[in-house]
N, C-alpha and C. Protein backbone atom coordinates (compact mmCIF):
# COMPACT_ATOMS: atom_id res chain seq x y z
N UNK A 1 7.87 1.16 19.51
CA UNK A 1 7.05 0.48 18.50
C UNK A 1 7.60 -0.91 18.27
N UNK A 2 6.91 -1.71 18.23
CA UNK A 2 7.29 -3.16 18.00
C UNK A 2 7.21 -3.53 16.25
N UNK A 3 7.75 -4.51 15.98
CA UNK A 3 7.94 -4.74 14.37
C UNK A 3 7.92 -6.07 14.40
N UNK A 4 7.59 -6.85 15.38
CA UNK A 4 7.32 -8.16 15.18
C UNK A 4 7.02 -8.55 13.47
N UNK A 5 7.80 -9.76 13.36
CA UNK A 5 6.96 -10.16 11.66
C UNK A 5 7.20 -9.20 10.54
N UNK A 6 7.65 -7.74 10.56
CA UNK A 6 8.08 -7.09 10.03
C UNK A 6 9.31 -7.26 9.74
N UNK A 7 10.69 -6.89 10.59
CA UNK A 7 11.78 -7.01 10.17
C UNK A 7 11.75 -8.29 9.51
N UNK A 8 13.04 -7.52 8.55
CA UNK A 8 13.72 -8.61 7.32
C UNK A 8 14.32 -9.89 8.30
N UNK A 9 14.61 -11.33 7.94
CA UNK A 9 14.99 -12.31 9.11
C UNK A 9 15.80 -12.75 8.57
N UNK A 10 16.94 -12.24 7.48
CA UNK A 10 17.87 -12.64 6.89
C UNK A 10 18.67 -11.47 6.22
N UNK A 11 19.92 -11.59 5.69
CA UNK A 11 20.97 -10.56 5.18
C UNK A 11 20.41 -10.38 3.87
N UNK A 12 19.92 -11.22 3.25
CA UNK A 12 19.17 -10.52 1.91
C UNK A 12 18.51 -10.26 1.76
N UNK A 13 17.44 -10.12 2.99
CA UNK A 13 15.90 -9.25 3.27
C UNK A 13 16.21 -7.84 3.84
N UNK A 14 17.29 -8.24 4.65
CA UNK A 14 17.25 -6.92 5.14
C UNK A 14 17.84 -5.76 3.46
N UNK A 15 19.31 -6.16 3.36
CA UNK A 15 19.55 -5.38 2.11
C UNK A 15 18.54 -5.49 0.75
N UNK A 16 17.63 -5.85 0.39
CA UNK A 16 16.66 -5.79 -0.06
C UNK A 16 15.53 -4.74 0.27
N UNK A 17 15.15 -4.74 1.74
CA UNK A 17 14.34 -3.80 2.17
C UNK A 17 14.90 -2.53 2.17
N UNK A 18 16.06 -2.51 2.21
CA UNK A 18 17.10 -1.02 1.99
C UNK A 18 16.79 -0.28 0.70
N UNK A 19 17.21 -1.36 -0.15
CA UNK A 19 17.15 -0.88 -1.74
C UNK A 19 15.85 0.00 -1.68
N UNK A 20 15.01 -1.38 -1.11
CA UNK A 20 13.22 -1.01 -1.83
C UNK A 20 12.89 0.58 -1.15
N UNK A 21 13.18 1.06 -0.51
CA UNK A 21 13.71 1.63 0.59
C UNK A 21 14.11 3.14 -0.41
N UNK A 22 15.10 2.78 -0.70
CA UNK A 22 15.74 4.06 -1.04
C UNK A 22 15.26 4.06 -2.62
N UNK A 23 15.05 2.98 -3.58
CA UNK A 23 14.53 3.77 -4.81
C UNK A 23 12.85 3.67 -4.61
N UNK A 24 12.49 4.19 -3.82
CA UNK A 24 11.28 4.71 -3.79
C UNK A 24 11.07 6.46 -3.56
N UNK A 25 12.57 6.90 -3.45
CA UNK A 25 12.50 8.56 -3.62
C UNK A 25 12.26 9.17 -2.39
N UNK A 26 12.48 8.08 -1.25
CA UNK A 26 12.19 8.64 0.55
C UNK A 26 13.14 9.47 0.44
N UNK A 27 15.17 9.84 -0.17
CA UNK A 27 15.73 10.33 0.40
C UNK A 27 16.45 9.85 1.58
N UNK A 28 16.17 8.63 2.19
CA UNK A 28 16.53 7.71 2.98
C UNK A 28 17.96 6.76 2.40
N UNK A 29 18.96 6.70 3.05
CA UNK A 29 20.45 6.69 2.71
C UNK A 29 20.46 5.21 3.21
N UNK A 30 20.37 5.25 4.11
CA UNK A 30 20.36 4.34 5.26
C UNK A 30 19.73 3.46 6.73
N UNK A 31 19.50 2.52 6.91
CA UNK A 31 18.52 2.10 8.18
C UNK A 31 19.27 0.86 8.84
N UNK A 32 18.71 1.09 9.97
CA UNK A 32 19.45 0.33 11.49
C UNK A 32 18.22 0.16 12.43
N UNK A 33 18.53 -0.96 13.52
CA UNK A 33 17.59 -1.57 13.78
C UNK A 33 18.37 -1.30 15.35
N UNK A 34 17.51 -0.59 16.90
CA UNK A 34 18.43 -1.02 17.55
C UNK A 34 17.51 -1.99 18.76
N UNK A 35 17.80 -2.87 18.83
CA UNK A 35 17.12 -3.93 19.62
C UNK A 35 17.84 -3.89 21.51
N UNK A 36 16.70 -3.86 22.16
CA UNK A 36 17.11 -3.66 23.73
C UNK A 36 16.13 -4.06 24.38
N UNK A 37 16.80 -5.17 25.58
CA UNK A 37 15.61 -6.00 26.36
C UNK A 37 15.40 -5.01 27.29
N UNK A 38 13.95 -5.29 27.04
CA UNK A 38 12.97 -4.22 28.25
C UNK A 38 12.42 -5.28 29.10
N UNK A 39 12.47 -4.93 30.47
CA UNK A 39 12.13 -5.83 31.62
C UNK A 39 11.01 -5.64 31.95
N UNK A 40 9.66 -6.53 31.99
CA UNK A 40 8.56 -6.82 32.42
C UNK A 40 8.23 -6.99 33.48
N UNK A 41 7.08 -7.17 34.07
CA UNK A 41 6.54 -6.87 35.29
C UNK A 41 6.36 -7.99 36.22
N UNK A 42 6.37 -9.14 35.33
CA UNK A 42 6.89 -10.36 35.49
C UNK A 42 8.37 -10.85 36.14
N UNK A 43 9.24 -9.94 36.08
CA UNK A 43 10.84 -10.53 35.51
C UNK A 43 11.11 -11.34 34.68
N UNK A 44 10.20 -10.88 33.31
CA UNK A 44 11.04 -11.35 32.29
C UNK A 44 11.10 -10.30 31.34
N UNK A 45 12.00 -10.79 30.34
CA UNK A 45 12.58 -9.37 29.92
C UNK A 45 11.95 -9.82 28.29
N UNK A 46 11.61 -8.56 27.17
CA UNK A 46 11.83 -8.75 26.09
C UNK A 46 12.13 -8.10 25.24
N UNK A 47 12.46 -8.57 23.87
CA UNK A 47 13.05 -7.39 22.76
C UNK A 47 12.20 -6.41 22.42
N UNK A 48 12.86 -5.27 22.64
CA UNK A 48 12.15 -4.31 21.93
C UNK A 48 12.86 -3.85 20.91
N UNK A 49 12.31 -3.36 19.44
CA UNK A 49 13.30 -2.94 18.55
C UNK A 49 12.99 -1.25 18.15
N UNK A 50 13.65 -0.13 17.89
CA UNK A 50 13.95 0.70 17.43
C UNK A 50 14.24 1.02 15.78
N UNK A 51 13.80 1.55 14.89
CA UNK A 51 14.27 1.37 13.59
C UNK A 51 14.21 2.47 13.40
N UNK A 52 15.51 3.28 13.17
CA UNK A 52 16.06 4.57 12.93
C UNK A 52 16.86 4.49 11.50
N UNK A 53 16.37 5.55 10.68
CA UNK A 53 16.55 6.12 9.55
C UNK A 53 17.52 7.50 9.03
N UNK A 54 18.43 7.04 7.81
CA UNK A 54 19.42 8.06 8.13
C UNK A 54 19.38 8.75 6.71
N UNK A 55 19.26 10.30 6.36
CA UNK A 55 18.58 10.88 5.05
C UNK A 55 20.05 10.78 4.41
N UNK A 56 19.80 11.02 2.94
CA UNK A 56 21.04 11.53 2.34
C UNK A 56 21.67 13.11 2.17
N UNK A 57 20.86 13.82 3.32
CA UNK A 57 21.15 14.98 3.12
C UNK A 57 21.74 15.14 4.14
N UNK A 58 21.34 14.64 5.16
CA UNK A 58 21.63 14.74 7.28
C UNK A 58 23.29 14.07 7.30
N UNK A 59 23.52 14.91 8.70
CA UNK A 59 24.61 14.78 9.05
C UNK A 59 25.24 12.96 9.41
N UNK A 60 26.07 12.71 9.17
CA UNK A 60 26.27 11.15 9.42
C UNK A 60 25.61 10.43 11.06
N UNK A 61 25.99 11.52 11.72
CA UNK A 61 25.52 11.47 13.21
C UNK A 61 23.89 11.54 13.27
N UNK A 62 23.13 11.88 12.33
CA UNK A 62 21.79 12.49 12.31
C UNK A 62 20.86 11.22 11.72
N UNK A 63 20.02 10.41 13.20
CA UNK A 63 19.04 9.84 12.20
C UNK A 63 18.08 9.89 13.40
N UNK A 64 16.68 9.91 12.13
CA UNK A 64 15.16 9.90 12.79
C UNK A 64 14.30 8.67 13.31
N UNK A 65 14.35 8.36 14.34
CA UNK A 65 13.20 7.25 14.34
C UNK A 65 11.87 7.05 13.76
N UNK A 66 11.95 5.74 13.88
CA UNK A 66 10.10 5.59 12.80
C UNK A 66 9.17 6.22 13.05
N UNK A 67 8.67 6.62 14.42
CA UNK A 67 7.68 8.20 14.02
C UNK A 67 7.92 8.93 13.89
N UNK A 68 9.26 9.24 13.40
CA UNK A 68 9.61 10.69 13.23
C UNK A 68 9.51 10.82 11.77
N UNK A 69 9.04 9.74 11.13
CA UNK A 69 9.11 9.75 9.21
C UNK A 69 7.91 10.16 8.99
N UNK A 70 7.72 10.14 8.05
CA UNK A 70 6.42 10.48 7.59
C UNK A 70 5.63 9.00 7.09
N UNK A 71 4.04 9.13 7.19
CA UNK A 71 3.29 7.99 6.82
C UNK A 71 3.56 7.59 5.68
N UNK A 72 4.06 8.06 4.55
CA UNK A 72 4.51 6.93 3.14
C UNK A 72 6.01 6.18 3.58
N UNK A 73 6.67 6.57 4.20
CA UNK A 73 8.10 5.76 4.63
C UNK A 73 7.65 4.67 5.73
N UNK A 74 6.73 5.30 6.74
CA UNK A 74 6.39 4.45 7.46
C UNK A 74 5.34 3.03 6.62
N UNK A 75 5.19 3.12 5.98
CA UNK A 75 3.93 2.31 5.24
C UNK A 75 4.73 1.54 4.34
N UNK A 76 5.99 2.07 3.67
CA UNK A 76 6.94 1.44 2.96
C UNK A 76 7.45 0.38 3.56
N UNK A 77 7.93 0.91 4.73
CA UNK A 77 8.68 -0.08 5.60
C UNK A 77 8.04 -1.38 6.06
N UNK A 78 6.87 -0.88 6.68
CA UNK A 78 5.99 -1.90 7.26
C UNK A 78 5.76 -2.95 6.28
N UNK A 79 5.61 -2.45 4.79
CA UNK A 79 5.69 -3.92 3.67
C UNK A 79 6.80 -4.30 3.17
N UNK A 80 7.89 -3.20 3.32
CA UNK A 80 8.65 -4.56 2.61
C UNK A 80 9.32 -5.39 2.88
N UNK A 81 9.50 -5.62 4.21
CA UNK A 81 9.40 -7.22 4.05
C UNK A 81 8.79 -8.61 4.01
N UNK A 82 7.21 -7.91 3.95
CA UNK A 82 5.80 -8.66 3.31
C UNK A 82 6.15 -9.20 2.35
N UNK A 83 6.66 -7.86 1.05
CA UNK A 83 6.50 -8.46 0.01
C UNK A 83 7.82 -8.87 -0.34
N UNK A 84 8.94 -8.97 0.07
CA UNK A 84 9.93 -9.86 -0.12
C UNK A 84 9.97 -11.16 -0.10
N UNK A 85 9.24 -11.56 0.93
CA UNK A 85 8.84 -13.33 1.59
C UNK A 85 7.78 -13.84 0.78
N UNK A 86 6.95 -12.25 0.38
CA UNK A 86 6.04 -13.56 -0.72
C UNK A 86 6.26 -13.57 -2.21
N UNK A 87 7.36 -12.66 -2.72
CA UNK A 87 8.03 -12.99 -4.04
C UNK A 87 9.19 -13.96 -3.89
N UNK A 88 9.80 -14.23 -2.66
CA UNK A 88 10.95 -15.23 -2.42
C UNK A 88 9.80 -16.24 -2.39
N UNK A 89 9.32 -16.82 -1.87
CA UNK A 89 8.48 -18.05 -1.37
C UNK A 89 7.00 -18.03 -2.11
N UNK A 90 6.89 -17.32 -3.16
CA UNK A 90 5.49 -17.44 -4.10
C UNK A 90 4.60 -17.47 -3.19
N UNK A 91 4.36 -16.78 -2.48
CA UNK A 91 3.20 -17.04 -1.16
C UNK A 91 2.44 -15.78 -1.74
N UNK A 92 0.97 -16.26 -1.17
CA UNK A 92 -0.25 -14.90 -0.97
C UNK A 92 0.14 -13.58 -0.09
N UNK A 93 0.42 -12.49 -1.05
CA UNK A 93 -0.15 -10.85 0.18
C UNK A 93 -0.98 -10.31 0.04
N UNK A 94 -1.50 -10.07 1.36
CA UNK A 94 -2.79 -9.03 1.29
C UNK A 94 -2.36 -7.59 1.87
N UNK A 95 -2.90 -6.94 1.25
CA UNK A 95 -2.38 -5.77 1.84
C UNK A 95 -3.95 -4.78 1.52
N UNK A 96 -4.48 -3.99 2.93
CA UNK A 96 -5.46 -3.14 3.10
C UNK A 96 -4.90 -1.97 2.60
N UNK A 97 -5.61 -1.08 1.75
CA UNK A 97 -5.78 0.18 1.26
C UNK A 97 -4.50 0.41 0.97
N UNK A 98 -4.05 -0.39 -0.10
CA UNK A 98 -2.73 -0.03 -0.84
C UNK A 98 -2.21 1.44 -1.27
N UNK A 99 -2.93 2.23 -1.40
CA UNK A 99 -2.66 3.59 -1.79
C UNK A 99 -2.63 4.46 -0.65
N UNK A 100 -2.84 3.45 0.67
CA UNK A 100 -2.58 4.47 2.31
C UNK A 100 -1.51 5.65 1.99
N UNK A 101 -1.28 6.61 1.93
CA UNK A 101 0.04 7.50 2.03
C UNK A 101 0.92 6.85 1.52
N UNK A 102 0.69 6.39 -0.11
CA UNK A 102 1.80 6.42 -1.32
C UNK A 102 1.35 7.11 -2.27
N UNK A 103 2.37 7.34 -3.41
CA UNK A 103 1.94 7.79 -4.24
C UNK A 103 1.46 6.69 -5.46
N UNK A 104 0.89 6.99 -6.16
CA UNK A 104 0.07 6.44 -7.03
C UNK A 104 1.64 5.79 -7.86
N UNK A 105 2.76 6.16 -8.39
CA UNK A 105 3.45 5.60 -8.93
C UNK A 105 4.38 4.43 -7.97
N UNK A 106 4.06 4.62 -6.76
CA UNK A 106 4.54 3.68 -5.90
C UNK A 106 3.55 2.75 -5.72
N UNK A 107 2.60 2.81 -5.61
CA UNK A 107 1.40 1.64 -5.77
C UNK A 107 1.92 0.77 -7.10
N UNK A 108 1.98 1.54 -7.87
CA UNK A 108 1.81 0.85 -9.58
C UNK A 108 3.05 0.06 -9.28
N UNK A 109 4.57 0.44 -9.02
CA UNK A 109 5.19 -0.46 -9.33
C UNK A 109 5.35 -1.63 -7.68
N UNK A 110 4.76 -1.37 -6.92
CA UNK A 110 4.85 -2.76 -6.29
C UNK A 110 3.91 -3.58 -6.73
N UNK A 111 2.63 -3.25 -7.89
CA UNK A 111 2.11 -4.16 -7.96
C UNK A 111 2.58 -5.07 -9.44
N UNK A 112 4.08 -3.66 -10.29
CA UNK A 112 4.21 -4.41 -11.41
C UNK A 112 5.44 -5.29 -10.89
N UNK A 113 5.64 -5.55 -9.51
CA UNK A 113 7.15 -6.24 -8.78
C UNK A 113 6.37 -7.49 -9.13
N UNK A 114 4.64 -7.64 -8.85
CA UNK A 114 4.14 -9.08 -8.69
C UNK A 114 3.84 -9.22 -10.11
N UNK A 115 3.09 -8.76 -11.29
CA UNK A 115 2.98 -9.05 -12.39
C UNK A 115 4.05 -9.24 -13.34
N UNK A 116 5.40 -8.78 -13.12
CA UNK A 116 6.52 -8.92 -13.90
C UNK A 116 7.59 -10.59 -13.55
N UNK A 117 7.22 -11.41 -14.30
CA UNK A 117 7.61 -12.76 -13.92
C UNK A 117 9.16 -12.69 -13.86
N UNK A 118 9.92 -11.87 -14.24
CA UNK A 118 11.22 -11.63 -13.78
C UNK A 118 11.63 -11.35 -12.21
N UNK A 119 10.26 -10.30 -11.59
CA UNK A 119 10.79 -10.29 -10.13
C UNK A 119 9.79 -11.37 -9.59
N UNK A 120 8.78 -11.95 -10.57
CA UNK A 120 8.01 -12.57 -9.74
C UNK A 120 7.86 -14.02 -10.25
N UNK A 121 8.67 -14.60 -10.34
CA UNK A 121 9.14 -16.18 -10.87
C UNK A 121 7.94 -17.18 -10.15
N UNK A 122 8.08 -17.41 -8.91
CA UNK A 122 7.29 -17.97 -8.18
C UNK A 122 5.68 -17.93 -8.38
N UNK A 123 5.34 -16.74 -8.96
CA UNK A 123 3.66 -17.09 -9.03
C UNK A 123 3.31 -16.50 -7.70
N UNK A 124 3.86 -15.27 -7.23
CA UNK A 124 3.52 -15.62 -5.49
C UNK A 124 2.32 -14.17 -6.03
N UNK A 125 1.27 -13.91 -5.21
CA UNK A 125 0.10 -13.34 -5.48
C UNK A 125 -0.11 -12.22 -4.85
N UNK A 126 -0.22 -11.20 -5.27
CA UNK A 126 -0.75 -9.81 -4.37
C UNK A 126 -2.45 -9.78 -4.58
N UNK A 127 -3.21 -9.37 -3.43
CA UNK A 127 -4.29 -8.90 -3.18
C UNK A 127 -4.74 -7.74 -2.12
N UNK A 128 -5.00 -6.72 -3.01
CA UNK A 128 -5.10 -5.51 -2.02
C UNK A 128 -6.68 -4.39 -2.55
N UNK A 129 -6.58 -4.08 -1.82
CA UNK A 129 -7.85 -2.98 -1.54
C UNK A 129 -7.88 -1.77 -2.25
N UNK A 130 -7.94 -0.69 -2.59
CA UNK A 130 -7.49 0.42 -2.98
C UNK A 130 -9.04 1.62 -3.12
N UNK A 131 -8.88 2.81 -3.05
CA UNK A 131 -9.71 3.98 -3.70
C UNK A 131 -9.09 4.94 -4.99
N UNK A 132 -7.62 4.42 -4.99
CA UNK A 132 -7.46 5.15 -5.61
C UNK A 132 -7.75 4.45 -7.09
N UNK A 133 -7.91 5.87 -7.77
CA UNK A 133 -8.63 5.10 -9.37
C UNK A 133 -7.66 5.03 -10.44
N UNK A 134 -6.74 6.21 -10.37
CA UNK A 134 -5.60 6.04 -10.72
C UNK A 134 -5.22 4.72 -11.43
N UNK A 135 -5.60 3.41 -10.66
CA UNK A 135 -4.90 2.53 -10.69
C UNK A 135 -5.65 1.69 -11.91
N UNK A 136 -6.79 2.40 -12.05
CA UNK A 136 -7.73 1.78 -13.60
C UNK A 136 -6.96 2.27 -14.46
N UNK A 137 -5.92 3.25 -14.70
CA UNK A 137 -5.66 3.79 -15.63
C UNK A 137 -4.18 3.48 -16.46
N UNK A 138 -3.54 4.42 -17.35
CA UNK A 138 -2.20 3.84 -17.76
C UNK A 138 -1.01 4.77 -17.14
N UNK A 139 -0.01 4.42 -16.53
CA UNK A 139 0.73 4.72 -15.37
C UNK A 139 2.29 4.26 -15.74
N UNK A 140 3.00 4.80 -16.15
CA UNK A 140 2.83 5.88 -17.19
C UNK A 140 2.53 5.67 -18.85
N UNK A 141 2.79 4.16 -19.02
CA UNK A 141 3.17 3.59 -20.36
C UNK A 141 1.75 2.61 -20.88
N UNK A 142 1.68 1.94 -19.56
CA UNK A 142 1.41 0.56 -19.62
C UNK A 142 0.00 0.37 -18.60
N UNK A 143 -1.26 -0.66 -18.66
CA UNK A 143 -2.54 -0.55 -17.41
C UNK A 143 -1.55 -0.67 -16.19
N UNK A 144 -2.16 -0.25 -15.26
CA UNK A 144 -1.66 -0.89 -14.06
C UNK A 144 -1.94 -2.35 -14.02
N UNK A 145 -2.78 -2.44 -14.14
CA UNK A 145 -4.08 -3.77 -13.75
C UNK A 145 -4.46 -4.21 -15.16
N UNK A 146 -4.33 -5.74 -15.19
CA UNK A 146 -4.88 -6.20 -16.53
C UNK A 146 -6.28 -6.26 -15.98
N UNK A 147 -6.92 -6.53 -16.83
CA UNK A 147 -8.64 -6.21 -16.70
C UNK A 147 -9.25 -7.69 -15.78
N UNK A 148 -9.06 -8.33 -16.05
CA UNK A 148 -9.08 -9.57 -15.71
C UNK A 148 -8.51 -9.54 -14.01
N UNK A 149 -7.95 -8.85 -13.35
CA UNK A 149 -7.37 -8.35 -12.05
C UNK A 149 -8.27 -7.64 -11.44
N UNK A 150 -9.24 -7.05 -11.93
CA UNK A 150 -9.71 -5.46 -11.16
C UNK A 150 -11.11 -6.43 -10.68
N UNK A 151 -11.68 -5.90 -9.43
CA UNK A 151 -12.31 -6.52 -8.93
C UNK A 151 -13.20 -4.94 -8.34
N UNK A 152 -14.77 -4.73 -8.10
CA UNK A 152 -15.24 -4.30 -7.61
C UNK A 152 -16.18 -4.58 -5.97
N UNK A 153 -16.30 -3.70 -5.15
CA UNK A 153 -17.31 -3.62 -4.02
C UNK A 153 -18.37 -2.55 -4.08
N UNK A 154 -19.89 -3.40 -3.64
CA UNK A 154 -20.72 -2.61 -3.84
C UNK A 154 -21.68 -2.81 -2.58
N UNK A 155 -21.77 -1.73 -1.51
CA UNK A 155 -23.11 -2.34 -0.90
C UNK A 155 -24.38 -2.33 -1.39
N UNK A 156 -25.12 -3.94 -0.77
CA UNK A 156 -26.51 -3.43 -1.15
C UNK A 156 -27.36 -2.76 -0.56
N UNK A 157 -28.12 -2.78 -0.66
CA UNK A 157 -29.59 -2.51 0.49
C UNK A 157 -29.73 -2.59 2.05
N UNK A 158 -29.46 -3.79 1.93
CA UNK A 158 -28.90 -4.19 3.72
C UNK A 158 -27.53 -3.68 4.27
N UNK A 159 -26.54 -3.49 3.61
CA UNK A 159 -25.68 -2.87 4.24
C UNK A 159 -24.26 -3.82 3.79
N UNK A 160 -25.01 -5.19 3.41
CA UNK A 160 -23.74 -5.93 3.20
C UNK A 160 -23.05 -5.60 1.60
N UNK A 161 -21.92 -6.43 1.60
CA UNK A 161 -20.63 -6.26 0.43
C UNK A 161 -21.10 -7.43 -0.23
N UNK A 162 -21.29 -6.64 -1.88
CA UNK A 162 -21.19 -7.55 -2.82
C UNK A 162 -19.45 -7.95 -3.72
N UNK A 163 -19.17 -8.46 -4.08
CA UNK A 163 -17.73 -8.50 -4.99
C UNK A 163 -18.05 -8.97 -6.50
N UNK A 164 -17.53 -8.48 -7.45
CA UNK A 164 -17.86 -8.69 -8.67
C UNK A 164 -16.59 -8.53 -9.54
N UNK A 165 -16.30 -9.06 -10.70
CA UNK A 165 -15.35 -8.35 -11.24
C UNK A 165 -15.70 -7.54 -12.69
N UNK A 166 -14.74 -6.71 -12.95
CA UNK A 166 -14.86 -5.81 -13.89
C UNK A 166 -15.14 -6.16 -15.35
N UNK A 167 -15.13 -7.57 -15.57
CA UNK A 167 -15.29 -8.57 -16.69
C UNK A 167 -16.56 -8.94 -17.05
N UNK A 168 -17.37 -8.79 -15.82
CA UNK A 168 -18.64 -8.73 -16.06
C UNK A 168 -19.34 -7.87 -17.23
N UNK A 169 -18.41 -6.59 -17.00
CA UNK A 169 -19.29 -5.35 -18.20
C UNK A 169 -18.91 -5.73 -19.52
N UNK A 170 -17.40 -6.18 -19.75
CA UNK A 170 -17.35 -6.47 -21.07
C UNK A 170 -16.72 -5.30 -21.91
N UNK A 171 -15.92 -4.46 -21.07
CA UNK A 171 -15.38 -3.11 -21.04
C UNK A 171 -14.97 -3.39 -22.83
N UNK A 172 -15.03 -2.49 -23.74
CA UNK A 172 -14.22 -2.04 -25.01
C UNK A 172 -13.24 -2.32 -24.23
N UNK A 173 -12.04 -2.95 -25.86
CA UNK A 173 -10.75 -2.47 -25.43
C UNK A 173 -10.08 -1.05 -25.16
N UNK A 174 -10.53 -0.31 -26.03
CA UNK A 174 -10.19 1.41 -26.16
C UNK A 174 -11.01 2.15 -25.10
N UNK A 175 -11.43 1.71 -24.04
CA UNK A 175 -12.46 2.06 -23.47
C UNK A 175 -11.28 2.53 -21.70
N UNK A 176 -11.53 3.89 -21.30
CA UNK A 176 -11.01 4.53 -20.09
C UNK A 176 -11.89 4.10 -19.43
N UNK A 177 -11.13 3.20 -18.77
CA UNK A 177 -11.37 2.31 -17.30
C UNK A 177 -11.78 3.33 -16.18
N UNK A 178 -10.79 4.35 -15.83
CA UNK A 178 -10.86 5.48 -14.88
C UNK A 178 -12.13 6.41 -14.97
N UNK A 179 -12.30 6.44 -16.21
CA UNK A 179 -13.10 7.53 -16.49
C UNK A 179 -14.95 6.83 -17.11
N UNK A 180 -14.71 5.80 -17.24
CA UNK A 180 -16.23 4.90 -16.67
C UNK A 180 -16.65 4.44 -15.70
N UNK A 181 -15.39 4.02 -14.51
CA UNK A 181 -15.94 3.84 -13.49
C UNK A 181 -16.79 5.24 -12.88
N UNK A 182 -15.41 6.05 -13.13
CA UNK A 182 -16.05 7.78 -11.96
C UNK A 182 -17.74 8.18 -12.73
N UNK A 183 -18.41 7.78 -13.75
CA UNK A 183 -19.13 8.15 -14.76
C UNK A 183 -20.18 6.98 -14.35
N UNK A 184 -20.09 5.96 -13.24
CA UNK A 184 -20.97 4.70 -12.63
C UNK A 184 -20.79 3.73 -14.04
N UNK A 185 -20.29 3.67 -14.76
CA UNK A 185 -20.74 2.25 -15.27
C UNK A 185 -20.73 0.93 -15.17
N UNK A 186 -19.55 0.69 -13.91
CA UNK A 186 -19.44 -0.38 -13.04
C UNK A 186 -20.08 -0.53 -11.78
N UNK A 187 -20.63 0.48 -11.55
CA UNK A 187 -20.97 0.82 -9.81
C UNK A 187 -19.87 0.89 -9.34
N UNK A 188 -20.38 0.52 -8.09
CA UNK A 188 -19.14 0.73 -7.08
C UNK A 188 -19.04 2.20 -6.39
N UNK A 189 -19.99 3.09 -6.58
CA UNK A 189 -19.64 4.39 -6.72
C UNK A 189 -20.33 4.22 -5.61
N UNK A 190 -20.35 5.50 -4.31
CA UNK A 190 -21.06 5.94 -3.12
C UNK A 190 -21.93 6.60 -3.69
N UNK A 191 -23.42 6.50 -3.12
CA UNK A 191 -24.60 7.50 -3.33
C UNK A 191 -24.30 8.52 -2.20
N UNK A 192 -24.36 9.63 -2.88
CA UNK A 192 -24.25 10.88 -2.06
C UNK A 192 -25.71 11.59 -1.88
N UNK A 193 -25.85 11.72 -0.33
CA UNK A 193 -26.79 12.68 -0.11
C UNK A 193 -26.84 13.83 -0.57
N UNK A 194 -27.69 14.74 0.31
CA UNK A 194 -27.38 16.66 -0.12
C UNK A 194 -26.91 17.17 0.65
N UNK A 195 -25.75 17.69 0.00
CA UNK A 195 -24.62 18.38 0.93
C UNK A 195 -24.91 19.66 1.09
N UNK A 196 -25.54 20.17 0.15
CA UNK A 196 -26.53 21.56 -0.09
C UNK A 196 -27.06 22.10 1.47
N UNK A 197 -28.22 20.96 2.00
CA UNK A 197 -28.82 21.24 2.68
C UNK A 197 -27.68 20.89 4.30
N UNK A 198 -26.69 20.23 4.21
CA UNK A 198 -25.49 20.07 5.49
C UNK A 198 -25.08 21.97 5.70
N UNK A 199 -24.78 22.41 4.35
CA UNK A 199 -24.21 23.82 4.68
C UNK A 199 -25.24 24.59 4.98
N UNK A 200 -26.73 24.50 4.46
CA UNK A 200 -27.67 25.56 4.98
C UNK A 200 -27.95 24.98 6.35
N UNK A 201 -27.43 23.82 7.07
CA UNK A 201 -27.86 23.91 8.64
C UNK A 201 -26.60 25.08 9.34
N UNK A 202 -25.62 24.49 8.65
CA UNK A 202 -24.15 25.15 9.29
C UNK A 202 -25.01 26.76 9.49
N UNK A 203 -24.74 27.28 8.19
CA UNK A 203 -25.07 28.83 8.21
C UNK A 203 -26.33 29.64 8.44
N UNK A 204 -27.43 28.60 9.01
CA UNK A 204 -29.08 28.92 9.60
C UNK A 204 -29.72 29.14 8.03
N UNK A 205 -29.48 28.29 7.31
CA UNK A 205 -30.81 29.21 6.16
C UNK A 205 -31.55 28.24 5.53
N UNK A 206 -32.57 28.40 5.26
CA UNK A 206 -33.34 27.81 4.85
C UNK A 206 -33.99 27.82 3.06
């Protein structure tokens, strides 16, 4: 597997990505990188890197390579050193379907790493995608998302994407974000066919 643009490119990215790494509750102790030129067909040779993972339970001798983790470690890894470079350097991240194989409290706090001006001095910006709804809600204390943040997609008619934001409705303050969207009052919701009639093909009945 290649990690181009991924690995950390400095000693405080990398120990940074460790931390982020281990207090996220992987169980993950430790990580190493092992880099080895592979020779092309060309004769020329290039890096390939390896990134093997070592638990806090496993033997010192005992570590798993990156497909051998599971998709939330793997998905961990792959951002953080995204979002290191763009809280060091106040830069834009985008990140597709933020809730890929995390948990909902791991979503919440990389997005309170960018709203908390202590880790996020710079102004640097997260923008990401999500289904999960969770994230309308309060997690555990506090919104995830100030209101003013939450952004909706809706297709129309033709097939294309509208974008709107959630400011439009004019939500109450006391008003469950989670529990008006699932209820359509923003849209955004999928129209569902009849699933009724999918199982009477399955089982012949009419």
């Amino acid at each position: 597997y290649r990690y181009v643009g991924l690995l950390p490119e400095s000693d405080d990215a990398w120990s940074w990505t460790k931390n982020f790494i281990k207090s996220a509750d992987t169980g993950i102790s430790n990580i190493k990188v092992e880099i080895e030129e592979v020779e092309r067909a060309n004769n020329r040779t290039l890096p390939f890197e390896t990134v093997w993972f070592q638990h806090s339970l496993s033997d010192e001798n005992s570590w798993l390579d990156f497909s051998e983790e599971s998709k939330g470690t793997q998905m961990l890894f792959q951002m953080a050193a995204p979002i290191y470079n763009a809280l060091k350097l106040g830069s834009l991240l985008l990140i597709d379907e933020l809730d890929s194989s995390l948990h909902v409290s791991i979503g919440n706090t990389i997005i309170q790493l960018f709203n908390n001006p202590k880790t996020n001095p710079h102004n640097a910006q997260l923008i990401f995608t999500t289904h999960d709804t969770n994230l309308l809600g309060t997690i555990p204390d506090e919104p995830a998302l100030r209101r003013d943040q939450i952004w909706f997609t809706e297709k129309d008619k033709e097939g294309g994407t509208n974008l709107y934001p959630l400011t439009d409705y004019k939500p109450r303050k006391s008003e469950n974000l989670e529990r008006g969207y699932l209820q359509g009052r923003y849209g955004a919701i999928p129209f569902l066919g009849d699933f009724n009639q999918l199982t009477e093909e399955i089982h012949g009945e009419t």
